[in-house]
PDB file of N, CA and C in Angstrom:
ATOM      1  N   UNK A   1     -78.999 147.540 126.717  1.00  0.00           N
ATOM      2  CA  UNK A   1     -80.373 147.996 126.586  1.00  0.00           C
ATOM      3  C   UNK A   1     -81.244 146.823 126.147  1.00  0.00           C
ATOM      4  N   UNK A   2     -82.649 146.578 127.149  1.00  0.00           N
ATOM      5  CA  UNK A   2     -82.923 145.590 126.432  1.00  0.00           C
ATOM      6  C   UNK A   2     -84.312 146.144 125.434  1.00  0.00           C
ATOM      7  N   UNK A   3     -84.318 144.857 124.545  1.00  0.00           N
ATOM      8  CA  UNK A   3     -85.044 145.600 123.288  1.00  0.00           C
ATOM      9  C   UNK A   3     -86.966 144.668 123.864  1.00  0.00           C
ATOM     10  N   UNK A   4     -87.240 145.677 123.244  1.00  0.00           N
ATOM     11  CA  UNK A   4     -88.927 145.307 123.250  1.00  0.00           C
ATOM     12  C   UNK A   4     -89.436 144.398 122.661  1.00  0.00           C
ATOM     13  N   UNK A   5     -90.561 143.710 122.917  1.00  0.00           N
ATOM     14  CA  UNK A   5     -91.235 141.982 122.813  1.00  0.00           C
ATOM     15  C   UNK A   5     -91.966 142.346 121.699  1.00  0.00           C
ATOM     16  N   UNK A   6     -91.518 141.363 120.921  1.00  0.00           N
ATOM     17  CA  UNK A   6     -92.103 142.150 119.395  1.00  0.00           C
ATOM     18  C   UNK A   6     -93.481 141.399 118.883  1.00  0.00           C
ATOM     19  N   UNK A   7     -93.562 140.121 120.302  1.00  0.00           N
ATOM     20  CA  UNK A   7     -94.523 139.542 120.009  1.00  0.00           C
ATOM     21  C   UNK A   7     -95.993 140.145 119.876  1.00  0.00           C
ATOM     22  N   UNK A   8     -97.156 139.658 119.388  1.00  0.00           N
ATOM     23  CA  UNK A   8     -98.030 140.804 119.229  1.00  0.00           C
ATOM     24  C   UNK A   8     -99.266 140.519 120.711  1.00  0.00           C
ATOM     25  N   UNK A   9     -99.950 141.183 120.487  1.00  0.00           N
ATOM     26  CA  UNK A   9    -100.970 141.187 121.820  1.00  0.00           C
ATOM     27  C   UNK A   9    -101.999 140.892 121.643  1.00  0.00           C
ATOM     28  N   UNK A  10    -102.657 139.943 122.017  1.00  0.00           N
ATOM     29  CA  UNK A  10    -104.013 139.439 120.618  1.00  0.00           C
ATOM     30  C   UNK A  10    -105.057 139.355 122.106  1.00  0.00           C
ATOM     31  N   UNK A  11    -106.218 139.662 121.858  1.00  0.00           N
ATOM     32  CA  UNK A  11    -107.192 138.917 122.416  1.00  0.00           C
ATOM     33  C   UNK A  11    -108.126 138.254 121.918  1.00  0.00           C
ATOM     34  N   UNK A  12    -108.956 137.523 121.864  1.00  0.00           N
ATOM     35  CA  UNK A  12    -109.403 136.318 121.327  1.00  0.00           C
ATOM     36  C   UNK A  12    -111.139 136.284 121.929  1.00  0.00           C
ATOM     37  N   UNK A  13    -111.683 135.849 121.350  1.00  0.00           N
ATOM     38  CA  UNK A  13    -112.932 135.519 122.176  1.00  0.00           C
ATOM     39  C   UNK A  13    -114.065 134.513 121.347  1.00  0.00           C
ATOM     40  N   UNK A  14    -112.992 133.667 120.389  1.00  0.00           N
ATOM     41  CA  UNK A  14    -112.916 132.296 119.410  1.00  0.00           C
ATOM     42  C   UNK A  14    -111.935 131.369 119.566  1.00  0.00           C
ATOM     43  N   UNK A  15    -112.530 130.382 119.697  1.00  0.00           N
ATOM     44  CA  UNK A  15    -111.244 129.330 119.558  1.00  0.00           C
ATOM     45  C   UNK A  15    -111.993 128.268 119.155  1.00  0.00           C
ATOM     46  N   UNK A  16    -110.990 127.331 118.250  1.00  0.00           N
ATOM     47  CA  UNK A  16    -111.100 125.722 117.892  1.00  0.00           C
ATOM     48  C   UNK A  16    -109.820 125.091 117.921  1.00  0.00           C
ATOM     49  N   UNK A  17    -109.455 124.163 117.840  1.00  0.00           N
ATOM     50  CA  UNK A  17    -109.013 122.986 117.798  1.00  0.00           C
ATOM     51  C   UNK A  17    -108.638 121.875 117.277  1.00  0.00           C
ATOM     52  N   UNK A  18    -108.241 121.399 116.832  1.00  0.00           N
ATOM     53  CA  UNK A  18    -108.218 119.584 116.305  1.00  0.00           C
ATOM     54  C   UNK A  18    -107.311 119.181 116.469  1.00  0.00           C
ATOM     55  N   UNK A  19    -107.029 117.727 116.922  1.00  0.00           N
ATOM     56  CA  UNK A  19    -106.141 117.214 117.276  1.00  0.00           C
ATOM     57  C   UNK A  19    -105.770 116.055 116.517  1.00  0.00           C
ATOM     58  N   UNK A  20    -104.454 115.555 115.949  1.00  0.00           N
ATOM     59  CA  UNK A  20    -104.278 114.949 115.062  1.00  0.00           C
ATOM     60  C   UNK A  20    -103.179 114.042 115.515  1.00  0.00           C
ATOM     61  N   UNK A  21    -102.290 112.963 114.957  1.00  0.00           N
ATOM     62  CA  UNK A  21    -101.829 111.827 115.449  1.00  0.00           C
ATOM     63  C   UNK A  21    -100.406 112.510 115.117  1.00  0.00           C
ATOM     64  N   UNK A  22     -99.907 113.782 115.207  1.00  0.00           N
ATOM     65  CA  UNK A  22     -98.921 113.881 114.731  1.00  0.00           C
ATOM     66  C   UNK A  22     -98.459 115.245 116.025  1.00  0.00           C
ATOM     67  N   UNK A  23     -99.654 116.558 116.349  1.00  0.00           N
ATOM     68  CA  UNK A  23    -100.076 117.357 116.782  1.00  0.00           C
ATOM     69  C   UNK A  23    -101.168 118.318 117.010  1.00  0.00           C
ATOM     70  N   UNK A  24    -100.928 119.333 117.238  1.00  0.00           N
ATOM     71  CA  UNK A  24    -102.329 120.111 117.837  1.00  0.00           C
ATOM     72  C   UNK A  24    -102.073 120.903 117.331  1.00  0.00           C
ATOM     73  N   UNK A  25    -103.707 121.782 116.738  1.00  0.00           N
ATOM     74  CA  UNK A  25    -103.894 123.801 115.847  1.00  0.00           C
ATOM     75  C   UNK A  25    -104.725 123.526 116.420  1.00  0.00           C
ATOM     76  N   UNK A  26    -104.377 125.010 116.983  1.00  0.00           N
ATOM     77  CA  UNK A  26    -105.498 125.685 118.085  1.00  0.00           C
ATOM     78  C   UNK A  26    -105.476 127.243 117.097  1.00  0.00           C
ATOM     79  N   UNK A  27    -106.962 127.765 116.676  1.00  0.00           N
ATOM     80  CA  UNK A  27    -107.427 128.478 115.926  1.00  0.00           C
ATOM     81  C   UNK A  27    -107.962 129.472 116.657  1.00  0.00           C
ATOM     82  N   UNK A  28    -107.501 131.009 116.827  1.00  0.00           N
ATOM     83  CA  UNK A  28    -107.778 131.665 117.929  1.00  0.00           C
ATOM     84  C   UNK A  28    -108.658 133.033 116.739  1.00  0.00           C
ATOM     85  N   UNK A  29    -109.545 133.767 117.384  1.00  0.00           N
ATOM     86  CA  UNK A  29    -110.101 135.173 116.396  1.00  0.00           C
ATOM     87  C   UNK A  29    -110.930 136.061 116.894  1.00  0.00           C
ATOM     88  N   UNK A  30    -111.362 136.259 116.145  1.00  0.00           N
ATOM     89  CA  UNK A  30    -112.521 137.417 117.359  1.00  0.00           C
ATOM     90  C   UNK A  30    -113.996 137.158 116.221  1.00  0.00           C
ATOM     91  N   UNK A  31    -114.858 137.189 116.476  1.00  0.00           N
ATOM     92  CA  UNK A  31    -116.035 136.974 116.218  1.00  0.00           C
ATOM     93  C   UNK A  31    -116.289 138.723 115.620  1.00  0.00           C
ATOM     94  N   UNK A  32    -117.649 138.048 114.839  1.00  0.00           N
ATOM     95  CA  UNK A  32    -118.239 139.701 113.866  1.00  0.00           C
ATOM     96  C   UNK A  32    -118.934 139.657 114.971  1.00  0.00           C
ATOM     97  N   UNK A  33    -119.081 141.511 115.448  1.00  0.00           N
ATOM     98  CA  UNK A  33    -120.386 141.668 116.276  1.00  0.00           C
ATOM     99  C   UNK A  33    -121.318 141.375 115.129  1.00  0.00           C
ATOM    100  N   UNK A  34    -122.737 141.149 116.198  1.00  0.00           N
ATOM    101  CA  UNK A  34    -123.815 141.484 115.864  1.00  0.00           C
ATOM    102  C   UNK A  34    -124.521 141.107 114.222  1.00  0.00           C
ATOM    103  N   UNK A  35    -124.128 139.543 114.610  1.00  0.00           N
ATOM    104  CA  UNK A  35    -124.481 138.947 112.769  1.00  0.00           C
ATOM    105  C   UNK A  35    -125.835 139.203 113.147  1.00  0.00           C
ATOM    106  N   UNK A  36    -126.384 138.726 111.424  1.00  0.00           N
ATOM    107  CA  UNK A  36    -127.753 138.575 111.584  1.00  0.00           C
ATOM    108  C   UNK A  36    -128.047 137.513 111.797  1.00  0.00           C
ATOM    109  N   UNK A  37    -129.299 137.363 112.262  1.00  0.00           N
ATOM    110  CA  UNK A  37    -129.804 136.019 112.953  1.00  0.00           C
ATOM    111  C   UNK A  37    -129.800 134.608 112.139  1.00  0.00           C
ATOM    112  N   UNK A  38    -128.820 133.472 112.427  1.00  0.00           N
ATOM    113  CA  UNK A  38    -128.964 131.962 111.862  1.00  0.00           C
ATOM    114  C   UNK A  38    -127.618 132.499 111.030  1.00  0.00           C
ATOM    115  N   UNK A  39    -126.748 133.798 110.514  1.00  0.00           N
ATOM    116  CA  UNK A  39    -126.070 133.364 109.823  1.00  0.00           C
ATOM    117  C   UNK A  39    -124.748 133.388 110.149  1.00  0.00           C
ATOM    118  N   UNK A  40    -123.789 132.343 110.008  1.00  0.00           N
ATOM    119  CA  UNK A  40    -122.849 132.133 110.477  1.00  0.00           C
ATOM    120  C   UNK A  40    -121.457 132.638 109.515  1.00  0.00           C
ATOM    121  N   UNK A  41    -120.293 133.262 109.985  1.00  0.00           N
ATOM    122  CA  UNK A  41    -119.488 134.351 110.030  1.00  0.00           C
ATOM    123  C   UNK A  41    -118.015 133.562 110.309  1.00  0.00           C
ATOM    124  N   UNK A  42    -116.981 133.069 110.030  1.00  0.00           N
ATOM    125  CA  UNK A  42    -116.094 132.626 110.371  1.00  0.00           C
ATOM    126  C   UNK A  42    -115.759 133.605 111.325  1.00  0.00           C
ATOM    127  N   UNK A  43    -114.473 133.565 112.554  1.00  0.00           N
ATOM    128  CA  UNK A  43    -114.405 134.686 113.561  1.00  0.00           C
ATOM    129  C   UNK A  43    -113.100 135.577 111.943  1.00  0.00           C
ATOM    130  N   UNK A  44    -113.021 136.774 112.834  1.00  0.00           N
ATOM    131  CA  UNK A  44    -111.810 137.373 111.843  1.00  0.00           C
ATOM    132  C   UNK A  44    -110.341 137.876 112.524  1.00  0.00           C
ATOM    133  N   UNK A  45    -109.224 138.084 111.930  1.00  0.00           N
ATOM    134  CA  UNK A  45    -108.579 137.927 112.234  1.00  0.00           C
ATOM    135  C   UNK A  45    -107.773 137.181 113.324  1.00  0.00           C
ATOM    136  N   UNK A  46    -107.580 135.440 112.433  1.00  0.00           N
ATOM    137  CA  UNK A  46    -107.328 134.705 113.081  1.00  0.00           C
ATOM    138  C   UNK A  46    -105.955 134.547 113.537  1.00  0.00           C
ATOM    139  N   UNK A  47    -105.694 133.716 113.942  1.00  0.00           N
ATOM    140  CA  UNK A  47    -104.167 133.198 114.451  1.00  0.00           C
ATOM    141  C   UNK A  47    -104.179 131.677 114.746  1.00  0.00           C
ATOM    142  N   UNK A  48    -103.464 131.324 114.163  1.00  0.00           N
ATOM    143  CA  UNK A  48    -103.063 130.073 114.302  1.00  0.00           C
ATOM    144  C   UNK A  48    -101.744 129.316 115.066  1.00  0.00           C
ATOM    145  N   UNK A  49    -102.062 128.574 116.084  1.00  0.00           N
ATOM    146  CA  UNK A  49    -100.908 128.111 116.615  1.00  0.00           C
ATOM    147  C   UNK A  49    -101.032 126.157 116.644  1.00  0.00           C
ATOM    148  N   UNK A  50     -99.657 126.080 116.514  1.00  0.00           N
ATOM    149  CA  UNK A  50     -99.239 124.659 116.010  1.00  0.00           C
ATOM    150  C   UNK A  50     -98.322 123.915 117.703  1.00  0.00           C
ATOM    151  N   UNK A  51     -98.718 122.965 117.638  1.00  0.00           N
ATOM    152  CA  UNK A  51     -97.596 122.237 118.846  1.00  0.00           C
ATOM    153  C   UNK A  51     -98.143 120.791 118.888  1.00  0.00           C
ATOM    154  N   UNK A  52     -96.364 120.320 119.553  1.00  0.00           N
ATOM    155  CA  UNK A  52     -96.550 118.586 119.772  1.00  0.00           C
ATOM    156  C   UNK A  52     -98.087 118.570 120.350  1.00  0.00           C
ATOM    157  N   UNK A  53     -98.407 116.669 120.570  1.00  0.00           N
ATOM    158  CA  UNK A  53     -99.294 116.336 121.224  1.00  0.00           C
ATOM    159  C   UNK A  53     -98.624 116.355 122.992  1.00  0.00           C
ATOM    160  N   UNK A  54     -97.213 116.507 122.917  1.00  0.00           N
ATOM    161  CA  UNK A  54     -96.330 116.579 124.699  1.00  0.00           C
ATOM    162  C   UNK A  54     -96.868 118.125 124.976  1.00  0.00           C
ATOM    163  N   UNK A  55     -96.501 118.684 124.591  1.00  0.00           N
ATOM    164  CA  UNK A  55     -97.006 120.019 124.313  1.00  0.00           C
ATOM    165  C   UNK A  55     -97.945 120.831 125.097  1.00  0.00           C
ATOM    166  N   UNK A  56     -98.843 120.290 123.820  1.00  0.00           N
ATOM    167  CA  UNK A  56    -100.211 120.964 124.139  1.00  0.00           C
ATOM    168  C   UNK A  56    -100.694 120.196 125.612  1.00  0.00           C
ATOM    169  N   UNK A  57    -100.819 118.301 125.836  1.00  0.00           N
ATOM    170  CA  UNK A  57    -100.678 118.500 127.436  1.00  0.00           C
ATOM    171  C   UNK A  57    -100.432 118.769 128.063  1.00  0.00           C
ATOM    172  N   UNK A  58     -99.003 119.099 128.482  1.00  0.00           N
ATOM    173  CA  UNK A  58     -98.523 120.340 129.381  1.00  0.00           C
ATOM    174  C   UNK A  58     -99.156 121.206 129.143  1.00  0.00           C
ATOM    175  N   UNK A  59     -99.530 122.095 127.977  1.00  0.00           N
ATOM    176  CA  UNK A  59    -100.234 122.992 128.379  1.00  0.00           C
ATOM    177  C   UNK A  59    -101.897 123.238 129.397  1.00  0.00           C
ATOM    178  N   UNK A  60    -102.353 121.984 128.636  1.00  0.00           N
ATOM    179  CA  UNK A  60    -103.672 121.642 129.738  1.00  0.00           C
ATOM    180  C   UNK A  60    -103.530 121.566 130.964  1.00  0.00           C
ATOM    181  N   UNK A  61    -102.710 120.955 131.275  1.00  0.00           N
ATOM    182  CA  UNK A  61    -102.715 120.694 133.011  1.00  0.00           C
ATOM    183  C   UNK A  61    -102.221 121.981 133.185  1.00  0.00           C
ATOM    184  N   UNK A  62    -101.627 122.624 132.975  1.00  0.00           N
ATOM    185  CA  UNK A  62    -100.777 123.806 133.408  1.00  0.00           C
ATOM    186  C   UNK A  62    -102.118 124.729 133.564  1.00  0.00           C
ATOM    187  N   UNK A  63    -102.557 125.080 132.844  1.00  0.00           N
ATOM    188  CA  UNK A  63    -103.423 125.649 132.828  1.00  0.00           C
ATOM    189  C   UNK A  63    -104.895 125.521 133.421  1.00  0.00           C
ATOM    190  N   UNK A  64    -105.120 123.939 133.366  1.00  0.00           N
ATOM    191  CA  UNK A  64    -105.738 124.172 134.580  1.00  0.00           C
ATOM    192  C   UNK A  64    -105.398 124.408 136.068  1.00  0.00           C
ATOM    193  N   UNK A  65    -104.432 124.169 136.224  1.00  0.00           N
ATOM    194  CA  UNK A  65    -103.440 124.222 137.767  1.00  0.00           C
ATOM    195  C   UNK A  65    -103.830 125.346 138.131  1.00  0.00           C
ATOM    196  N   UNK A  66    -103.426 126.490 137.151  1.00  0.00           N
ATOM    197  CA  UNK A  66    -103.039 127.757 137.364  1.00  0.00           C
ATOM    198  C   UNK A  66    -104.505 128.666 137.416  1.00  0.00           C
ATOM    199  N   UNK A  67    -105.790 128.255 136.371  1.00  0.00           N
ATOM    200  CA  UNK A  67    -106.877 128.567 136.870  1.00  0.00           C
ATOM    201  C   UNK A  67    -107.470 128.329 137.687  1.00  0.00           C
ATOM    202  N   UNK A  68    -107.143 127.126 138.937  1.00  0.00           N
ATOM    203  CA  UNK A  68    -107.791 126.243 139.916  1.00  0.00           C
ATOM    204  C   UNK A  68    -106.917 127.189 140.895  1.00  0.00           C
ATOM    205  N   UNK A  69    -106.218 127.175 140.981  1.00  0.00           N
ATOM    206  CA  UNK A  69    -105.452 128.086 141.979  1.00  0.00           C
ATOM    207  C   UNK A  69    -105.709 129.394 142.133  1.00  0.00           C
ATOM    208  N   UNK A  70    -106.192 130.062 141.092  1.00  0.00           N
ATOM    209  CA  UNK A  70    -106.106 131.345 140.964  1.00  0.00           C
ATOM    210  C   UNK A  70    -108.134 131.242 141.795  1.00  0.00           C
ATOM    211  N   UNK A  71    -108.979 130.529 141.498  1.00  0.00           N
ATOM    212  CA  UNK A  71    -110.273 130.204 142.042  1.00  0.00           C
ATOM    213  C   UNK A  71    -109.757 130.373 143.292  1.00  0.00           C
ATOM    214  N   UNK A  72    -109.181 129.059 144.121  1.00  0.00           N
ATOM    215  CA  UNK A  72    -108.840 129.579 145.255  1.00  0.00           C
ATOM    216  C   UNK A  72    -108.332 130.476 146.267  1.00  0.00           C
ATOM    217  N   UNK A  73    -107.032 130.654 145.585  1.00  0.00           N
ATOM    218  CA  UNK A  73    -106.781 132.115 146.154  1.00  0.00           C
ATOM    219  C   UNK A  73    -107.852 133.445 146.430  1.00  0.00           C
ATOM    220  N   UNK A  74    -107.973 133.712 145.559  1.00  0.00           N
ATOM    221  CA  UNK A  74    -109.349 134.885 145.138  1.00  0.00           C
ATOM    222  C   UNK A  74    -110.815 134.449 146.032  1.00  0.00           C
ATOM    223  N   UNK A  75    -110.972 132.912 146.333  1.00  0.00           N
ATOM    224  CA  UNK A  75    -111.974 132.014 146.567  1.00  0.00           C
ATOM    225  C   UNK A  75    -113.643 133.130 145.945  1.00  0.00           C
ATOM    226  N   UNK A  76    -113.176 131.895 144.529  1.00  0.00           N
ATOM    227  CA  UNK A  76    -114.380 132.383 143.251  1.00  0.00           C
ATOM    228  C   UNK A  76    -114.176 130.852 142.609  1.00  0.00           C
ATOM    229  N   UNK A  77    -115.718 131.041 142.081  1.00  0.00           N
ATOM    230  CA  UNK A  77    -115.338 129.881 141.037  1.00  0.00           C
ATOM    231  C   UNK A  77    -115.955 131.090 139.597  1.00  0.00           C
ATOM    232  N   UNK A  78    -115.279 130.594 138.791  1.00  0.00           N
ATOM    233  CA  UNK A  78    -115.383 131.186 137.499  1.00  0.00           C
ATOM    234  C   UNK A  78    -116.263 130.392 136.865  1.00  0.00           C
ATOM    235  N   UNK A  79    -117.867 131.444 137.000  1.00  0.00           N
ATOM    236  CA  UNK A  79    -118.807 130.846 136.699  1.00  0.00           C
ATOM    237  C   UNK A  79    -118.922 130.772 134.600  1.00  0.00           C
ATOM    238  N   UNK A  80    -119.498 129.686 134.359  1.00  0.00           N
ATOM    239  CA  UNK A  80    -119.525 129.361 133.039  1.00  0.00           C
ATOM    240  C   UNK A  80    -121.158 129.196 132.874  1.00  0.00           C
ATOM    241  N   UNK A  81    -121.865 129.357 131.884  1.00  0.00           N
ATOM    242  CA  UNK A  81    -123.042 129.305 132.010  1.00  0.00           C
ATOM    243  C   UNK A  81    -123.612 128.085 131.367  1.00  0.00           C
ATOM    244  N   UNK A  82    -124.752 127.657 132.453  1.00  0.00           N
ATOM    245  CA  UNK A  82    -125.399 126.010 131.963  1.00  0.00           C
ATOM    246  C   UNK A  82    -124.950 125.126 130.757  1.00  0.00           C
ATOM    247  N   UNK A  83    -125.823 126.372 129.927  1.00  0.00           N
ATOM    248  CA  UNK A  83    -125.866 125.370 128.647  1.00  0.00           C
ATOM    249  C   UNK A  83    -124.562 125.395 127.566  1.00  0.00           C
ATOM    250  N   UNK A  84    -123.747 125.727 128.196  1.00  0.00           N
ATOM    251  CA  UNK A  84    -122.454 125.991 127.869  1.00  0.00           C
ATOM    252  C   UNK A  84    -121.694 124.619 127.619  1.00  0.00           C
ATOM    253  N   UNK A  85    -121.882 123.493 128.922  1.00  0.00           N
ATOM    254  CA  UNK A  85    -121.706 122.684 128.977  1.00  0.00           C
ATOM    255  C   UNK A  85    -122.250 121.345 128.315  1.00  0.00           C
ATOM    256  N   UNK A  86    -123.846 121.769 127.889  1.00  0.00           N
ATOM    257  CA  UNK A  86    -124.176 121.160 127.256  1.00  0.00           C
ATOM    258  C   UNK A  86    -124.125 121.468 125.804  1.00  0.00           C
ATOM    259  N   UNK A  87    -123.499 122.537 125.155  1.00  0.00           N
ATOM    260  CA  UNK A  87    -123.525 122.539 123.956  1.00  0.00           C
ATOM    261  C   UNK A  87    -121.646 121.962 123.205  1.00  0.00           C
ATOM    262  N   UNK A  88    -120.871 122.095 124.611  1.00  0.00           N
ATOM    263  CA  UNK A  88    -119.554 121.399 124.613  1.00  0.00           C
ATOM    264  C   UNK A  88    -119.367 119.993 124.528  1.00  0.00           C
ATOM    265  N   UNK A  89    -120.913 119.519 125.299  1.00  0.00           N
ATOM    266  CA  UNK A  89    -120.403 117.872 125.112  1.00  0.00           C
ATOM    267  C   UNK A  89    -119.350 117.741 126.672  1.00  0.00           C
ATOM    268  N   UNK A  90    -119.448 118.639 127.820  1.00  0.00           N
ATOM    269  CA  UNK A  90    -118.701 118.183 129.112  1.00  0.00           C
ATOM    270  C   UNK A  90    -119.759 118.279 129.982  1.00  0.00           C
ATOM    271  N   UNK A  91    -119.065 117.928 131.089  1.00  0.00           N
ATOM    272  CA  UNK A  91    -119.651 117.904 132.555  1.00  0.00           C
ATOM    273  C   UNK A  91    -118.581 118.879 133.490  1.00  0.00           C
ATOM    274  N   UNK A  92    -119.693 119.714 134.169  1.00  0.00           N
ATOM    275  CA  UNK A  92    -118.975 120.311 135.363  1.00  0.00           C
ATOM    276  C   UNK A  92    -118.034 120.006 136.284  1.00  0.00           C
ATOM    277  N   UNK A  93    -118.378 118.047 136.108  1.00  0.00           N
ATOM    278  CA  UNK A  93    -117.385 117.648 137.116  1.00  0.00           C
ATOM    279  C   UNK A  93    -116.340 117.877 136.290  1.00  0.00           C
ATOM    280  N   UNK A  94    -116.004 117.464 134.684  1.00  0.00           N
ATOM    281  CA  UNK A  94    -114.587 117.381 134.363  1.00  0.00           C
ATOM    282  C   UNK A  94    -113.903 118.425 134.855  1.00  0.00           C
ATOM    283  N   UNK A  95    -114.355 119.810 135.650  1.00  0.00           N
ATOM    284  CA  UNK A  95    -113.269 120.420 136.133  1.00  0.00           C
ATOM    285  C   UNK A  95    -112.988 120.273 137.262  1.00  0.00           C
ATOM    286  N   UNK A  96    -113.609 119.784 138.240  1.00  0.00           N
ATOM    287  CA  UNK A  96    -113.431 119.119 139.660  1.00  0.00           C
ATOM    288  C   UNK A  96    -112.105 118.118 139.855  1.00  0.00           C
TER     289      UNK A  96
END
């Protein structure tokens, strides 16, 4: 009999990051609805995940592979909005 995935089921719609000379925390949570205006809210119930710097690259490319593919197949691009990019500090091309 096999036994059930005891892992938990999270969805997320926060994330950060930092990357350090040793490895990578990636900080996942869910945001408060509906703060009041200018004041800022850490997200809540977070999760934290830890991995090499080998790692977490594999995970990037992988992941983009697998979202670039999944665009095509479907043929969509998974629109992101303008100033999105400019408040990230990227360019549209970096996903090209």
């Amino acid at each position: 009999m096999e036994e059930a995935n005891s892992a938990p089921d999270i969805y997320t719609d926060a994330f950060r990051f930092t990357v350090g000379p040793y490895g990578v925390s990636f900080t996942f949570g869910l945001n408060v609805p509906h703060p009041s205006q200018g004041q800022v809210i850490p997200p809540r119930d977070t999760l934290i995940l830890r991995m090499s710097l080998e790692q977490a690259k594999v995970l990037a490319m992988m992941l983009r592979r697998n979202l670039k593919s999944y665009e095509s197949q479907n043929n969509l691009d998974i629109a992101l909005p303008p100033n999105l990019y400019t408040q990230l500090g990227i360019a549209r091309e970096d996903w090209q």
